[in-house]
N, C-alpha and C. Protein backbone atom coordinates (compact mmCIF):
# COMPACT_ATOMS: atom_id res chain seq x y z
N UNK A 1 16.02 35.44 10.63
CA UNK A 1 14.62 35.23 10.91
C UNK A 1 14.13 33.92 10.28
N UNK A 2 13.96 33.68 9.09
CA UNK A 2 13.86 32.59 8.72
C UNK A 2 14.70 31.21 8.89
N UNK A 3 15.67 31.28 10.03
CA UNK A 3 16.53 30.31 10.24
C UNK A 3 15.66 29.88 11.52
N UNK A 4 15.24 31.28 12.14
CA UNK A 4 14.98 30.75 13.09
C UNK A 4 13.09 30.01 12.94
N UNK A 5 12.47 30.86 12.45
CA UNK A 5 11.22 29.96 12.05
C UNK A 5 11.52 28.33 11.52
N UNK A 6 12.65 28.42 10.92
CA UNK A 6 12.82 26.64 10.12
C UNK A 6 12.96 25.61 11.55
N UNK A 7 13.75 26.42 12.22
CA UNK A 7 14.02 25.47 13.57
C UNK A 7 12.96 25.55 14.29
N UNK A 8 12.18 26.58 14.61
CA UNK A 8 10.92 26.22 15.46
C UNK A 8 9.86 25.26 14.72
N UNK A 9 9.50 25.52 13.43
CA UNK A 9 9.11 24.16 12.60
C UNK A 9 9.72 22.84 12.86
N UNK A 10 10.73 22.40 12.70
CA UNK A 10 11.17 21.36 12.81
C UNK A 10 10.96 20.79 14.76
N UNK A 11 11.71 21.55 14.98
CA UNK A 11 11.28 21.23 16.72
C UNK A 11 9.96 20.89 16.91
N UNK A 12 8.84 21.87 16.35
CA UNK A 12 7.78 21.02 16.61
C UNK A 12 7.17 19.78 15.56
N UNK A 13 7.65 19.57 14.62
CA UNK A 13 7.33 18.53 13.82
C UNK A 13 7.87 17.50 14.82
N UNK A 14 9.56 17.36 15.43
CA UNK A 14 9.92 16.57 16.32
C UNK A 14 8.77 16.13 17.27
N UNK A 15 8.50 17.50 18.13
CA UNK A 15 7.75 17.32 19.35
C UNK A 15 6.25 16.61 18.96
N UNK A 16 5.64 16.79 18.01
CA UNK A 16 4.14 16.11 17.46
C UNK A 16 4.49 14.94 17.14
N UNK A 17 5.63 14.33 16.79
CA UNK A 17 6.02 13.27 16.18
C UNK A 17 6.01 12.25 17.41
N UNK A 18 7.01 12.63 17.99
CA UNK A 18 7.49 12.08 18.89
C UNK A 18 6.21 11.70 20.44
N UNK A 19 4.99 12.65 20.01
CA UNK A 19 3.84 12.35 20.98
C UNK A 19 2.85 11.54 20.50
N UNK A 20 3.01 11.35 18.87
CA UNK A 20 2.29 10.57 18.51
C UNK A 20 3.07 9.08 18.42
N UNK A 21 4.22 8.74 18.43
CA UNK A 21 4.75 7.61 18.97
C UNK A 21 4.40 7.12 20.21
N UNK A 22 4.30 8.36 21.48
CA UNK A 22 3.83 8.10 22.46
C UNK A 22 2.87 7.49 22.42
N UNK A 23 2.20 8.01 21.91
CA UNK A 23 0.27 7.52 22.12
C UNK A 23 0.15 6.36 21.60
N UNK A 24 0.64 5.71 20.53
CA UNK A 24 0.43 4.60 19.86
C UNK A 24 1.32 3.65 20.53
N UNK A 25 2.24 3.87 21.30
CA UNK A 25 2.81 3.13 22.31
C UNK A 25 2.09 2.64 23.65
N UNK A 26 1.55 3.74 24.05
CA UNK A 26 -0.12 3.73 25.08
C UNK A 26 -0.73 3.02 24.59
N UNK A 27 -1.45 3.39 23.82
CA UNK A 27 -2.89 3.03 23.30
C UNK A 27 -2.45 1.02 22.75
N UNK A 28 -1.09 0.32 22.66
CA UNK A 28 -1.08 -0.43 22.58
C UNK A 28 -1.24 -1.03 21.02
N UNK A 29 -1.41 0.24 20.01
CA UNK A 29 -1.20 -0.04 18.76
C UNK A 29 -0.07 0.20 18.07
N UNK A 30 0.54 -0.26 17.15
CA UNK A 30 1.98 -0.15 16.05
C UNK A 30 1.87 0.09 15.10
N UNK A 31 2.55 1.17 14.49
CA UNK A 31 2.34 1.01 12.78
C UNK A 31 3.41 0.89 12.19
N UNK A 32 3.87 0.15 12.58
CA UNK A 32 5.37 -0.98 12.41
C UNK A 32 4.49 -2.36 11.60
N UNK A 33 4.37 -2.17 10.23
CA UNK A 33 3.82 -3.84 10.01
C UNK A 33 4.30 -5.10 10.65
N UNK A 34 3.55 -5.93 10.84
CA UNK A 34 4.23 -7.17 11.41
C UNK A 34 5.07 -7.68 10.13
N UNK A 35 5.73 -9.01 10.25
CA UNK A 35 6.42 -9.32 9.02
C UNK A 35 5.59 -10.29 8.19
N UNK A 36 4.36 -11.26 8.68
CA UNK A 36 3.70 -11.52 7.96
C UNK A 36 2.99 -10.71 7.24
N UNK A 37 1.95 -9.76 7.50
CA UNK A 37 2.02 -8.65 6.73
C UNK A 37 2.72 -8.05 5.67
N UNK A 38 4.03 -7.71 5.52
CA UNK A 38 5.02 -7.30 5.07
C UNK A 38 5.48 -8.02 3.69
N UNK A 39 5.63 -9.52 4.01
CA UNK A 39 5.82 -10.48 3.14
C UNK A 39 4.21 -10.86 2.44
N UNK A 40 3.38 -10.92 3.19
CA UNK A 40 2.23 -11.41 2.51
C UNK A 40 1.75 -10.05 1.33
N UNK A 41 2.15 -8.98 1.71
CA UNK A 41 1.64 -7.43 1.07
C UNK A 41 2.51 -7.24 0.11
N UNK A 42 3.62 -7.61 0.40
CA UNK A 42 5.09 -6.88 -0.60
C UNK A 42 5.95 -8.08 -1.41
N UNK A 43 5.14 -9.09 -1.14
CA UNK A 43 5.77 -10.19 -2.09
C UNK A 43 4.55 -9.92 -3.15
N UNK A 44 3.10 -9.60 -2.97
CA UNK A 44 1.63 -10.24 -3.65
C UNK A 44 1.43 -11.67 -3.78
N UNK A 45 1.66 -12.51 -2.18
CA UNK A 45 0.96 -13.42 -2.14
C UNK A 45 -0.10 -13.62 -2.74
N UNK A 46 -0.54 -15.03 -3.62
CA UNK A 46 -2.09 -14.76 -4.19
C UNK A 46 -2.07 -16.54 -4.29
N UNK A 47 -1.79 -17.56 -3.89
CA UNK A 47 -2.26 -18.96 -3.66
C UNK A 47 -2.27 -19.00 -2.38
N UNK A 48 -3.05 -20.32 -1.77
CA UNK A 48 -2.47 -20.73 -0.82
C UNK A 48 -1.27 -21.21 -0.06
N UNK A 49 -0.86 -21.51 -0.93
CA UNK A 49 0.88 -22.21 -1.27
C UNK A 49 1.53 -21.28 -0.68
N UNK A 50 1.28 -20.49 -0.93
CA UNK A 50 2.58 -18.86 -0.80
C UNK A 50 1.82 -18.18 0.52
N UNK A 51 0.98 -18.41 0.82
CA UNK A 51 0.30 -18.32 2.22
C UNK A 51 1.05 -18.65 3.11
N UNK A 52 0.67 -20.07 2.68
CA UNK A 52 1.49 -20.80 3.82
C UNK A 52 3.10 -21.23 3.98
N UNK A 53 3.69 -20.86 3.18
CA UNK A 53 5.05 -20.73 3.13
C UNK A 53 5.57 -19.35 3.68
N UNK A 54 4.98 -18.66 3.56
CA UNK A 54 5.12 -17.53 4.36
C UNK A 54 4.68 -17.63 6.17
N UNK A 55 3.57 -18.36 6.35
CA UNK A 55 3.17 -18.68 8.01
C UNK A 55 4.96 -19.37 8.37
N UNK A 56 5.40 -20.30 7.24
CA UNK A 56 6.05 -21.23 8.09
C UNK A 56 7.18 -20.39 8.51
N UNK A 57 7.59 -19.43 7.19
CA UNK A 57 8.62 -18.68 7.26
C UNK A 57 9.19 -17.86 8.79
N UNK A 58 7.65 -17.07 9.10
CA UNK A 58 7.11 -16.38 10.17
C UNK A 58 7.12 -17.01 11.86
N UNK A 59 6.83 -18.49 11.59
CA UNK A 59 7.14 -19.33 12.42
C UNK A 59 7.86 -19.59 12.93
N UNK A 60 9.09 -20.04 12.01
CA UNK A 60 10.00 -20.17 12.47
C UNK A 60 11.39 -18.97 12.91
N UNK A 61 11.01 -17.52 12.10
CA UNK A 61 11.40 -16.48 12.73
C UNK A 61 11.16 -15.95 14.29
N UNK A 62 9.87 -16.71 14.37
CA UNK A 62 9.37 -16.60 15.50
C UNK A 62 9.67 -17.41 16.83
N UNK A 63 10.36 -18.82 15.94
CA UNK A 63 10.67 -19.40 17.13
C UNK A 63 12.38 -19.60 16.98
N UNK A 64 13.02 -18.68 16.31
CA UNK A 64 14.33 -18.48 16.99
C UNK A 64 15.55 -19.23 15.76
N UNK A 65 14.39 -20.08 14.75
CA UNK A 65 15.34 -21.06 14.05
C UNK A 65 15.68 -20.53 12.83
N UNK A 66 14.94 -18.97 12.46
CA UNK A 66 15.31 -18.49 10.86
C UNK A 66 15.69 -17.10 11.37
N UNK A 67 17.10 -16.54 11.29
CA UNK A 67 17.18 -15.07 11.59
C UNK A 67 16.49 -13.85 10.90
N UNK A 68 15.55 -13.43 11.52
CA UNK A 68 14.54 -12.49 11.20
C UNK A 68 15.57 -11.42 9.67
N UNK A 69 16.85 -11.38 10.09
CA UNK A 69 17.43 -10.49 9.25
C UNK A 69 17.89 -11.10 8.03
N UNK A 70 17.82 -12.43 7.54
CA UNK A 70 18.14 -13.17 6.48
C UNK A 70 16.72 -13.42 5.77
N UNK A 71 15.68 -13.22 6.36
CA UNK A 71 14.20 -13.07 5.55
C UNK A 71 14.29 -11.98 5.31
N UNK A 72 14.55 -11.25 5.76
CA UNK A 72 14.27 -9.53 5.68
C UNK A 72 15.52 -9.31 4.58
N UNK A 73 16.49 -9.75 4.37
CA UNK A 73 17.71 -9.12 3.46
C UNK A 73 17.12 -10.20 2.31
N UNK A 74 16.38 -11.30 2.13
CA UNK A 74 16.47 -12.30 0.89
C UNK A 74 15.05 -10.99 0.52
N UNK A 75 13.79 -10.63 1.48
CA UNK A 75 12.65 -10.06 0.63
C UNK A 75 13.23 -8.83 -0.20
N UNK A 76 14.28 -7.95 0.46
CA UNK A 76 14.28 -6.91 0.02
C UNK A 76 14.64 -7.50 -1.34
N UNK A 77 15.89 -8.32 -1.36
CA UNK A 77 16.20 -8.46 -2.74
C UNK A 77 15.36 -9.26 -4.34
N UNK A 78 14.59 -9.86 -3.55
CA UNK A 78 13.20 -10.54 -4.56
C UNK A 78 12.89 -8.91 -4.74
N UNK A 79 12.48 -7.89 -4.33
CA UNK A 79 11.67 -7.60 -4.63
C UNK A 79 11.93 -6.44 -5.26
N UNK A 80 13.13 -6.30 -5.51
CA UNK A 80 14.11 -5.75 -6.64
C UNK A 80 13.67 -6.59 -8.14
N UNK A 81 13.22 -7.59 -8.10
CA UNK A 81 12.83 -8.49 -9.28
C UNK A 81 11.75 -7.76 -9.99
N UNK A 82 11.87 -7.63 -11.33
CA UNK A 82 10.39 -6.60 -11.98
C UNK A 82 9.28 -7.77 -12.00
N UNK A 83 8.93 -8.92 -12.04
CA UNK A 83 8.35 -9.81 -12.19
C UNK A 83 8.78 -11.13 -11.43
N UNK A 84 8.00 -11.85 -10.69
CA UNK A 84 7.79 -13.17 -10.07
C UNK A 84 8.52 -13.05 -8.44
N UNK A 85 8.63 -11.90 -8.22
CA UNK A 85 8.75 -11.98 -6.82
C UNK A 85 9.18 -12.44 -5.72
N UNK A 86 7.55 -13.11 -5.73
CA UNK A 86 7.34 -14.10 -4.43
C UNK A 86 8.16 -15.87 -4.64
N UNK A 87 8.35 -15.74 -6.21
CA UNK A 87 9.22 -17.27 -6.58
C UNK A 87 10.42 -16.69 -6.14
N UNK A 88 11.26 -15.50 -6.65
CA UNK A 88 12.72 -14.83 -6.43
C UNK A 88 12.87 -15.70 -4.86
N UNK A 89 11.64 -14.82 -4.02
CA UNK A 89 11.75 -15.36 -2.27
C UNK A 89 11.87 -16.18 -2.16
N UNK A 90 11.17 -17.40 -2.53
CA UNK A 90 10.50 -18.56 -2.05
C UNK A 90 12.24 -19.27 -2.12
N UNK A 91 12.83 -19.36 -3.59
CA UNK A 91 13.73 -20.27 -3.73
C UNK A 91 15.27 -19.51 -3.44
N UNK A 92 15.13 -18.08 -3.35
CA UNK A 92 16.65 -17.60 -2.60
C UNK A 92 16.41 -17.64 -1.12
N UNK A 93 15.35 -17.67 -0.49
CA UNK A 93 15.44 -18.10 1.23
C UNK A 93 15.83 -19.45 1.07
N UNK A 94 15.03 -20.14 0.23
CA UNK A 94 15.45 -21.80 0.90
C UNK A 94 17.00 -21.93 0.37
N UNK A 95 17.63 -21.68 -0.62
CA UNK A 95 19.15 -22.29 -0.77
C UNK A 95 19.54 -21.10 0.91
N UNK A 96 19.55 -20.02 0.86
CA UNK A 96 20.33 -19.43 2.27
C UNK A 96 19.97 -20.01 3.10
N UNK A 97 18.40 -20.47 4.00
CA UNK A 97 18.45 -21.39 5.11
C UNK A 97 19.21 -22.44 4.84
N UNK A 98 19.21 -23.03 4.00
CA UNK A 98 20.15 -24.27 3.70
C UNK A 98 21.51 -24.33 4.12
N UNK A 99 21.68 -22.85 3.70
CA UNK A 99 23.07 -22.52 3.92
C UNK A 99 23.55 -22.67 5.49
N UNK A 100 22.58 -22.58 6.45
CA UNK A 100 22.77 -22.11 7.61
C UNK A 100 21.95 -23.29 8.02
N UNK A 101 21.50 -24.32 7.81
CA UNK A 101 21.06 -25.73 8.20
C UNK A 101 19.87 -25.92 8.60
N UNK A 102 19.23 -24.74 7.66
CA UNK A 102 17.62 -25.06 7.67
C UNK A 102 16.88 -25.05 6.53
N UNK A 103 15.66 -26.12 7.08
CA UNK A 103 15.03 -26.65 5.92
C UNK A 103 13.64 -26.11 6.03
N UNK A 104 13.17 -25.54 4.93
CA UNK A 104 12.01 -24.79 4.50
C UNK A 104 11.20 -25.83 3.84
């Protein structure tokens, strides 16, 4: 009895889940952060400097020349850092684009 209540729970946690993906797929909204977002929130951007090093970052993820997954593998690891973060990012993306023949 209780095996079977756990599975009708879960099935419908699935089924609510999975309609509320729907809808926010409809309705034309995401709650998938964008990656500016992401970096601007989870680094604690707080100059302009780091603003905009982040637009360029975003930019150029955007236009094909920084692999979205080498920003995304350098933030996770800044942000393993207990302190300074957004410097960890700033200067382990630029030696890896470097690595790969881009300049930040």
């Amino acid at each position: 009895m209780a095996r079977l209540l756990a599975a009708g729970l879960i099935a419908g946690a699935l089924f609510i889940g999975s309609d509320a993906t729907l809808r926010a797929a409809d309705t034309g909204t995401s709650t998938t952060p964008k990656l500016q977002d992401t970096l601007e929130k989870g680094l604690k951007a707080r100059l302009p400097s780091e603003f905009a090093f982040i637009k360029t970052v975003v930019e150029k993820v955007d236009d094909g020349t920084l692999p979205r997954s080498l920003v995304e593998s350098t933030f996770l690891w800044a942000r393993r850092k207990p302190i300074h973060a957004f410097e960890f990012f700033q200067e382990g993306l630029k030696v890896r684009a470097e690595q790969i023949g881009v300049t930040l």
